[in-house]
Protein backbone atom coordinates (compact mmCIF):
# COMPACT_ATOMS: atom_id res chain seq x y z
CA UNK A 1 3.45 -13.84 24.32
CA UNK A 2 4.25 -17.36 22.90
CA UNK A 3 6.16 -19.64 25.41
CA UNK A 4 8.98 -21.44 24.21
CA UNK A 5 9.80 -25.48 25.10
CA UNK A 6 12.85 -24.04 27.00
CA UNK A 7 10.89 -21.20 28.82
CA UNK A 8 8.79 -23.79 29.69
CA UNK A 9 10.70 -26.27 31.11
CA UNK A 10 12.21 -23.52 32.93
CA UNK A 11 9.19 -22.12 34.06
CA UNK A 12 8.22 -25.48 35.30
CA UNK A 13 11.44 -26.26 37.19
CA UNK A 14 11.21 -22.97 39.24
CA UNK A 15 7.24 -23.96 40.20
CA UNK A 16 8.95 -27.21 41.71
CA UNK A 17 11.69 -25.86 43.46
CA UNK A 18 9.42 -24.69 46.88
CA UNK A 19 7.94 -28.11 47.31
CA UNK A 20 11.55 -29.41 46.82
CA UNK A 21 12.61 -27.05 49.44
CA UNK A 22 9.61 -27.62 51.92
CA UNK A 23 10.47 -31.21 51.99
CA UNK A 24 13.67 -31.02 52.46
CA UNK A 25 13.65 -29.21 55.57
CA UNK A 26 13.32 -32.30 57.90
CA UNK A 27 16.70 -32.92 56.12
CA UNK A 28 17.70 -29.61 57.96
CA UNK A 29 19.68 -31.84 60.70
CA UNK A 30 20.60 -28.78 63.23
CA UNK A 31 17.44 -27.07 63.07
CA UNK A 32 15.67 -30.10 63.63
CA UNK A 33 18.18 -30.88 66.67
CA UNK A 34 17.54 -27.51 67.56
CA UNK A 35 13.72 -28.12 67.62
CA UNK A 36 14.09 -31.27 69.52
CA UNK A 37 15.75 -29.02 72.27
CA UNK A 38 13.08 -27.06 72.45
CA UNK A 39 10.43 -30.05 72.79
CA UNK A 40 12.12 -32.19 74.95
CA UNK A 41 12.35 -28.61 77.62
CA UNK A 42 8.73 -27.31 76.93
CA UNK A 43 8.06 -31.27 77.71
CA UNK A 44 9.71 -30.75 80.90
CA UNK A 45 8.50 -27.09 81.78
CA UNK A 46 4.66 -28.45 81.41
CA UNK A 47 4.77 -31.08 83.77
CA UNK A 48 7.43 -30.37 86.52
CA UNK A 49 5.74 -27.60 88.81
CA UNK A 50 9.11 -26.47 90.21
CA UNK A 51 10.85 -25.36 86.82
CA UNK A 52 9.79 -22.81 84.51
CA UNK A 53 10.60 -21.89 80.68
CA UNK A 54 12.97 -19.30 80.04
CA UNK A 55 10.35 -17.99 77.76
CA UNK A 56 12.40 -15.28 75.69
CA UNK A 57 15.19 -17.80 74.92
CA UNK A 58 13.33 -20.01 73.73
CA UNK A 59 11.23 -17.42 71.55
CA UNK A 60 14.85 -15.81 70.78
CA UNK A 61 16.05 -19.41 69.84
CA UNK A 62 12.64 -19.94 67.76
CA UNK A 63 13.37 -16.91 65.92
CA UNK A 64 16.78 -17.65 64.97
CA UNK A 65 16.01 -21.03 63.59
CA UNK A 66 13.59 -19.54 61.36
CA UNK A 67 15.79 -16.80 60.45
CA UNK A 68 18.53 -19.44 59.10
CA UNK A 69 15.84 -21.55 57.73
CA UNK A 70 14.99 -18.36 55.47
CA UNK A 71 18.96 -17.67 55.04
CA UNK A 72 18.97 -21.62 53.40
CA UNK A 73 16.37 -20.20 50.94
CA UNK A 74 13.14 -21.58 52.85
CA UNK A 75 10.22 -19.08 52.55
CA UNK A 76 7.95 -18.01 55.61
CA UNK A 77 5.27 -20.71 54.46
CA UNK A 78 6.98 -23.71 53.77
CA UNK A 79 8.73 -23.01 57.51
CA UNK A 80 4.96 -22.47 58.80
CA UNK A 81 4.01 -25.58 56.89
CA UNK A 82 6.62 -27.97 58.12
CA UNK A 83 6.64 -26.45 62.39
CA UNK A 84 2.23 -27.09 61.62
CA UNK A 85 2.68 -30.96 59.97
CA UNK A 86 0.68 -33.16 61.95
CA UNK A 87 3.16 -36.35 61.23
CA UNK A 88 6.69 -34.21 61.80
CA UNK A 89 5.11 -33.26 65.28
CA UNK A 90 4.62 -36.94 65.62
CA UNK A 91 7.85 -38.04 64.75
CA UNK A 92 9.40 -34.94 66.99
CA UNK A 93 7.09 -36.41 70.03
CA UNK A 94 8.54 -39.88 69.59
CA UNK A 95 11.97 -38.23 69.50
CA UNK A 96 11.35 -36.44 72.36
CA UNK A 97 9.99 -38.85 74.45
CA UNK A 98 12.73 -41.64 72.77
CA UNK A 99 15.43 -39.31 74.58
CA UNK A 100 13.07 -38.90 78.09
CA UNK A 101 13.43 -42.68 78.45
CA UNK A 102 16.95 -43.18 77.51
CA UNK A 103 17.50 -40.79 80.31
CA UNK A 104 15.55 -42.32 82.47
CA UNK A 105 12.85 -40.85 83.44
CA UNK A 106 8.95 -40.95 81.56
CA UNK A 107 6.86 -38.85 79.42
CA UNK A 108 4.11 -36.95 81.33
CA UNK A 109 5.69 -37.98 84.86
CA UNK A 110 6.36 -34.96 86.60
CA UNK A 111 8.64 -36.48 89.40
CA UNK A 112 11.14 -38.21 87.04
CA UNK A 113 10.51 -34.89 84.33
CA UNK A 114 11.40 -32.77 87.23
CA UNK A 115 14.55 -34.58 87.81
CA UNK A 116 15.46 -35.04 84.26
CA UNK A 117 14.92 -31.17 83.83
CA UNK A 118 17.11 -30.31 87.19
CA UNK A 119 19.87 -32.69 85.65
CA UNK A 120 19.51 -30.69 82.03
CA UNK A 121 19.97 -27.50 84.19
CA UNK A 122 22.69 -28.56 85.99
CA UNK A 123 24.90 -29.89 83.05
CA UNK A 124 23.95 -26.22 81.28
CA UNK A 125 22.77 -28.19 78.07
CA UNK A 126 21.29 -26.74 75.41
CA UNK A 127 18.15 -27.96 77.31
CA UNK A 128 18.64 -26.39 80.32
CA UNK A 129 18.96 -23.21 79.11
CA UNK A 130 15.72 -23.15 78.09
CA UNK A 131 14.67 -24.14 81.87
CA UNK A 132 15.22 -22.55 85.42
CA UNK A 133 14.24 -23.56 88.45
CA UNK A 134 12.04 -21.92 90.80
C-alpha cells in the first residue's frame, strides 16, 4: 500500500498528539491542585505520630483524578509517566513544602506538621479530609 503526502502528514500528526498530551498534563491546573492536596497531607500523615491518612479517600481521590485525566483524553501511560517524573515530583515537593512554610510551620518537623495537620482538620479543607486524628 503506497502512502500518500496527505496520509502521511496525517499519520504523522496523530504519532505526535500523545507526547502533546503527556506534556500538557502539568497544564492540568485542578488535578495538579488536587495532587498538591494529597502531598502536602501524606507530608503531614508521615511525620505527625498523632494523625493518620484516611487511606481510602485518598486512594478514592487518586482514582478519580486519573479517571478525569483519561476522560481529557490522557492514556494510562502518559498519566503513569507524568505521577513517576523525577522533576514534576520535585517541583510538587517545593510546592508542598512552599505552602508548609507559608503556614507556618516546617517540612519534616513533626511538632509544627502536627499542628498544621490539626488546623487542616479543623477547617475541613480539602487537606484535612485526607487526615484524622487519633
Amino acid at each position: 500500500m503506497r502512502m500518500t503526502g496527505t496520509g502521511l502528514a496525517a499519520l504523522a500528526v496523530a504519532a505526535m498528539v500523545p507526547a502533546a498530551s503527556a506534556a500538557s498534563l502539568a497544564q492540568e491546573t485542578d488535578i495538579n491542585d488536587a495532587l498538591f492536596e494529597i502531598a502536602v497531607a501524606n507530608e503531614i500523615r508521615k511525620e505527625c505520630d498523632s494523625i493518620s491518612p484516611r487511606i481510602f479517600t485518598a486512594i478514592g481521590r487518586m482514582n478519580a483524578l486519573k479517571a478525569e485525566a483519561r476522560r481529557r483524553g490522557y492514556s494510562n501511560a502518559e498519566i503513569d509517566a507524568y505521577v513517576n517524573d523525577k522533576a514534576e515530583k520535585q517541583k510538587m515537593r517545593a510546592r508542598r513544602n512552599e505552602y508548609i512554610r507559608a503556614q507556618g510551620a516546617v517540612p519534616d518537623d513533626g511538632p509544627s506538621l502536627c499542628a498544621l495537620g490539626e488546623s487542616e482538620i479543623s477547617k475541613q479543607s480539602r487537606i484535612g479530609a485526607l487526615l484524622v486524628a487519633r
